[in-house]
Structures are given as C-alpha cells and as structure tokens.
N, C-alpha and C. Protein backbone atom coordinates (compact mmCIF):
# COMPACT_ATOMS: atom_id res chain seq x y z
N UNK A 1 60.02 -28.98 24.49
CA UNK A 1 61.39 -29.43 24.48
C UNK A 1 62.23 -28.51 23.61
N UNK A 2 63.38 -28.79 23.91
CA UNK A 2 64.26 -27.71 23.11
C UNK A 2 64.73 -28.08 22.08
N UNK A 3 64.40 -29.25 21.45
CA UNK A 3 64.43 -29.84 20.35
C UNK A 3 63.11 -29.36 19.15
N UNK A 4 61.93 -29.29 19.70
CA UNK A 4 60.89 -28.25 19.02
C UNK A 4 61.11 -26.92 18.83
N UNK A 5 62.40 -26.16 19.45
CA UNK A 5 61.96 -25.17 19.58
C UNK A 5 62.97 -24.52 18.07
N UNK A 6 64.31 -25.49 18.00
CA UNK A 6 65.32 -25.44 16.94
C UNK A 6 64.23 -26.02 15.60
N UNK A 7 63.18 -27.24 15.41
CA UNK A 7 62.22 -27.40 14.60
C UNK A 7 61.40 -26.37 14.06
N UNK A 8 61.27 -25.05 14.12
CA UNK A 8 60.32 -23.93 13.69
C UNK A 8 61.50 -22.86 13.72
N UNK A 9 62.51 -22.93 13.90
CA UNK A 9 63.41 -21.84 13.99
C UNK A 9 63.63 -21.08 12.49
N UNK A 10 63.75 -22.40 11.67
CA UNK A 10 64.19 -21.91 10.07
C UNK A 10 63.18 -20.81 9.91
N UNK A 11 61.88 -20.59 10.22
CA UNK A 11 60.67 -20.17 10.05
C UNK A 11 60.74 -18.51 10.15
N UNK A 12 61.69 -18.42 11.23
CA UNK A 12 61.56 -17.18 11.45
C UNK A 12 62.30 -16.26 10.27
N UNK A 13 61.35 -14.82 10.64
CA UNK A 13 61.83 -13.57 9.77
C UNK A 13 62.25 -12.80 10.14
N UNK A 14 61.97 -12.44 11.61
CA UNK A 14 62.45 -11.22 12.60
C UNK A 14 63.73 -11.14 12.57
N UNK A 15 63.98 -9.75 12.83
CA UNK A 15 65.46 -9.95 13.60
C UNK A 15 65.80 -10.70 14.49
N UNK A 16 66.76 -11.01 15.12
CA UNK A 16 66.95 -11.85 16.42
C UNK A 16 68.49 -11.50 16.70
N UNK A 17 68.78 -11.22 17.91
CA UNK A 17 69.73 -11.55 18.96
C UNK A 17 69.76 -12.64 19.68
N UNK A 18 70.89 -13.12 20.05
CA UNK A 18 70.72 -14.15 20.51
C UNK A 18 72.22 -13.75 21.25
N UNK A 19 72.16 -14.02 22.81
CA UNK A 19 73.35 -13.19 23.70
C UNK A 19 73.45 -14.37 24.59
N UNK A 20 74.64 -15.73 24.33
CA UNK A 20 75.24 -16.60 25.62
C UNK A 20 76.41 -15.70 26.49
N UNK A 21 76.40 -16.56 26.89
CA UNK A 21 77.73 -16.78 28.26
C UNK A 21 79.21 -17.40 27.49
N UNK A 22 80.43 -16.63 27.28
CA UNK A 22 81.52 -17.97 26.74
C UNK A 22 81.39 -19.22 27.50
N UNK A 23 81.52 -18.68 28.74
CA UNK A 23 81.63 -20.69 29.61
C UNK A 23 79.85 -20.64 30.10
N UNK A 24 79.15 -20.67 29.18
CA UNK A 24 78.02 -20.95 29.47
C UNK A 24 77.62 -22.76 29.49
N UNK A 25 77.24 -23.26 30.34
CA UNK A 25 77.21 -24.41 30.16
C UNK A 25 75.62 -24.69 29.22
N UNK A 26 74.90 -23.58 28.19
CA UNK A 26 74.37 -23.53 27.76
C UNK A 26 74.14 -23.22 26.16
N UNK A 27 75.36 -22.87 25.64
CA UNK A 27 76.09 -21.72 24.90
C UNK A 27 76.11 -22.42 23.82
N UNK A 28 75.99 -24.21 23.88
CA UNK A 28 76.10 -24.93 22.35
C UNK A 28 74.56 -24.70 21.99
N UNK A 29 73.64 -24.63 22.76
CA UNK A 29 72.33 -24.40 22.54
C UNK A 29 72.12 -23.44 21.61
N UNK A 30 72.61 -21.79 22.40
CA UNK A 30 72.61 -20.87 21.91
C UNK A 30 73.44 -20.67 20.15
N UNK A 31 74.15 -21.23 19.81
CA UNK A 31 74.56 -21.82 18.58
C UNK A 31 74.10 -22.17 17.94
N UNK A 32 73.39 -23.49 18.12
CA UNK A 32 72.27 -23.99 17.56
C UNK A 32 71.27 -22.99 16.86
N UNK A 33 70.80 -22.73 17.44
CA UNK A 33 69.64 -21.82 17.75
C UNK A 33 69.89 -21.11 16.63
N UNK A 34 71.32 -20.02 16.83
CA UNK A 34 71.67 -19.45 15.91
C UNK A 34 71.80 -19.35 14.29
N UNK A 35 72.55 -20.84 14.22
CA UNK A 35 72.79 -21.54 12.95
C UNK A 35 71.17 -22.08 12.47
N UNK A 36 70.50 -22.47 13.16
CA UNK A 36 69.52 -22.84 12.22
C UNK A 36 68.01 -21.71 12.09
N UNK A 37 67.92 -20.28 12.50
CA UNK A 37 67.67 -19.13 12.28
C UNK A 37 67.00 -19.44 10.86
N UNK A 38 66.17 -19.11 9.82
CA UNK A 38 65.66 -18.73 8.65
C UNK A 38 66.36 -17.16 8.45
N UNK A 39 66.07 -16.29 9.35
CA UNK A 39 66.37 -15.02 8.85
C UNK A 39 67.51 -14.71 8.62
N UNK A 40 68.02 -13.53 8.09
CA UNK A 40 69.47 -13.26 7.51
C UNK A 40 69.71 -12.61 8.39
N UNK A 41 68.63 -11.72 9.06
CA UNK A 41 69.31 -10.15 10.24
C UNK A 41 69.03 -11.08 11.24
N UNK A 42 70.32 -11.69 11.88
CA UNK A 42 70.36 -12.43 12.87
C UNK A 42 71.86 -12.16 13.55
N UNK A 43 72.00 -12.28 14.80
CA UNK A 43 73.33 -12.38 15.56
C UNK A 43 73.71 -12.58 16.78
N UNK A 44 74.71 -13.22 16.63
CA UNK A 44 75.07 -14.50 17.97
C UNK A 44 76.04 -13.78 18.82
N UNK A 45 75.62 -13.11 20.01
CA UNK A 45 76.86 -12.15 20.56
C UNK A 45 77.36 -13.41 21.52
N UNK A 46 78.57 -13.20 22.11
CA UNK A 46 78.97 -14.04 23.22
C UNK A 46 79.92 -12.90 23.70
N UNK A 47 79.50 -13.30 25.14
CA UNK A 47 79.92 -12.46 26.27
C UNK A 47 81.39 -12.94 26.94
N UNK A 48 82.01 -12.44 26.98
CA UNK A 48 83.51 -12.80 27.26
C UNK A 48 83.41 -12.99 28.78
N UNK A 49 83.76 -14.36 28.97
CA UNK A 49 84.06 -14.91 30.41
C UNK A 49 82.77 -15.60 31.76
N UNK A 50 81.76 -15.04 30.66
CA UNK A 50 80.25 -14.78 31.68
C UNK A 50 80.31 -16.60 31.61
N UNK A 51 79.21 -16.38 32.59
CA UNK A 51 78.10 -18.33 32.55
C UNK A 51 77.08 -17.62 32.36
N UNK A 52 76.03 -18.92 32.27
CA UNK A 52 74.60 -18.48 32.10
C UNK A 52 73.81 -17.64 32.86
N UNK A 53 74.10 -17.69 34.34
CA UNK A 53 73.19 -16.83 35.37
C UNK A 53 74.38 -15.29 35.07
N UNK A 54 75.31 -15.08 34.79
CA UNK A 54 75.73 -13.89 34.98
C UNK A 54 74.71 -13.23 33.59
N UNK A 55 74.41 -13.43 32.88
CA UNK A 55 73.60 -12.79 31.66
C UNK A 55 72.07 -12.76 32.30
N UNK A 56 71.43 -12.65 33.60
CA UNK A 56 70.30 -13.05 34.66
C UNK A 56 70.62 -11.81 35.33
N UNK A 57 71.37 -11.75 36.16
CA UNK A 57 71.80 -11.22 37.15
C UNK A 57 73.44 -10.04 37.21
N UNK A 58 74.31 -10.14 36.23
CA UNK A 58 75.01 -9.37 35.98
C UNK A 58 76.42 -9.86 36.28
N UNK A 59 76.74 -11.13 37.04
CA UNK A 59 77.31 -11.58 37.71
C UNK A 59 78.51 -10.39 38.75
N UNK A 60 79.46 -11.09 39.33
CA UNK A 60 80.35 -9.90 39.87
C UNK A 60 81.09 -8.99 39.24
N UNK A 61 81.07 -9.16 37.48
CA UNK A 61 81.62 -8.59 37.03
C UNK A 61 80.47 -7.58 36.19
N UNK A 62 79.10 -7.60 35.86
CA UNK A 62 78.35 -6.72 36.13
C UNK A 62 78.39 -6.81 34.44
N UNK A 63 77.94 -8.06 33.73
CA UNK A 63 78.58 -8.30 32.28
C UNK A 63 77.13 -8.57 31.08
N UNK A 64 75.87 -7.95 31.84
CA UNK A 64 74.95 -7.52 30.91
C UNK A 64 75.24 -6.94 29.89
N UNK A 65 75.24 -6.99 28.41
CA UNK A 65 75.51 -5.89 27.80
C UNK A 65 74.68 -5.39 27.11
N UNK A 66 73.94 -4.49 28.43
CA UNK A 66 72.90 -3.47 27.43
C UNK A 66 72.84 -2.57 26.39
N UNK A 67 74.71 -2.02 26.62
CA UNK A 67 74.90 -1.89 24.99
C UNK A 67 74.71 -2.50 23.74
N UNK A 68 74.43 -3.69 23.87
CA UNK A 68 74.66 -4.57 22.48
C UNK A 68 73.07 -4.43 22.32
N UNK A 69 72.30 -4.87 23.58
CA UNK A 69 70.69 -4.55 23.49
C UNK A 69 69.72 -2.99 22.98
N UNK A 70 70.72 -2.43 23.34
CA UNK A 70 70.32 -1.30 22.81
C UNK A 70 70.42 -0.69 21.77
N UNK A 71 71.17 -0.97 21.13
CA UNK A 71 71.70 -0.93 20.04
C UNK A 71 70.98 -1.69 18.67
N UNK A 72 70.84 -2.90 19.23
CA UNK A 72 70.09 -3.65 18.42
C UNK A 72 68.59 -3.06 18.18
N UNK A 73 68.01 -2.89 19.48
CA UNK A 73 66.44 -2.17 19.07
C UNK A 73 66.53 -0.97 18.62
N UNK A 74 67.45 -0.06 18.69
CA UNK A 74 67.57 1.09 18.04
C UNK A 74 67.34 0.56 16.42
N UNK A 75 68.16 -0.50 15.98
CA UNK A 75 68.39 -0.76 14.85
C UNK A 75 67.52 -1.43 14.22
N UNK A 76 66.11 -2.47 14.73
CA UNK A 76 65.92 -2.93 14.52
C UNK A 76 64.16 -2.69 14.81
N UNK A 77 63.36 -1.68 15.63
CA UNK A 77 62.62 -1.89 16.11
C UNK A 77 62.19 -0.23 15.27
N UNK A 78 61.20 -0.21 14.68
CA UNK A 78 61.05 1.11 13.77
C UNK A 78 59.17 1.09 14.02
C-alpha cells in the first residue's frame, strides 16, 4: 500500500528525484513522498501542465524532461 511506502521513506539517504504531473491526479502523493524523504539531497520537480500518463508516454506535448533526469545522474551518480 502506499501508505507503507511514505512509512520507511524518512529512512532514506539516497538522492532522490521525484518528477509529477501539475494536473496530475496523483501529484498530492508525489508531495507526500517528498516531504516526508529522510534525506536532504532530495527534489520535487513538477512538470508544467502534464497528467500522470504524459510523464509515461510524453503526452502530445512531448513533456518528459530528460533534461532534469540527466542532469540529476550526472550530479548524483559518481
């Protein structure tokens, strides 16, 4: 459940990204998630305008942002 999954979250040390949708009908999750993180190198991108399947699939506006992904493992992955 996704209630266990925010229960072990404080725990973590890793970096983490964490990339919603603005009108994600999922996106308070992704918040969550965020806010209750343990680690300090953490960050909550939100994608301007997307839903949840456009961050899947790219939607029509093609709104992956592998920049932000790439960027991050550059930064983060040694």
């Amino acid at each position: 459940s996704s209630d266990l999954i925010l229960e072990y979250s404080s725990e973590m040390r890793t970096p983490t990204l964490i990339v919603a949708g603005e009108n994600a009908h999922s996106r308070y999750f992704s918040e969550d998630a965020y806010k209750a993180l343990g680690n300090k190198n953490k960050e909550l991108y939100i994608v301007k305008g997307a839903v949840h399947t456009d961050l899947y699939d790219g939607g029509k506006n093609h709104v992956i942002p592998f920049d932000k992904f790439e960027g991050f493992f550059k930064a983060n992955l040694k």
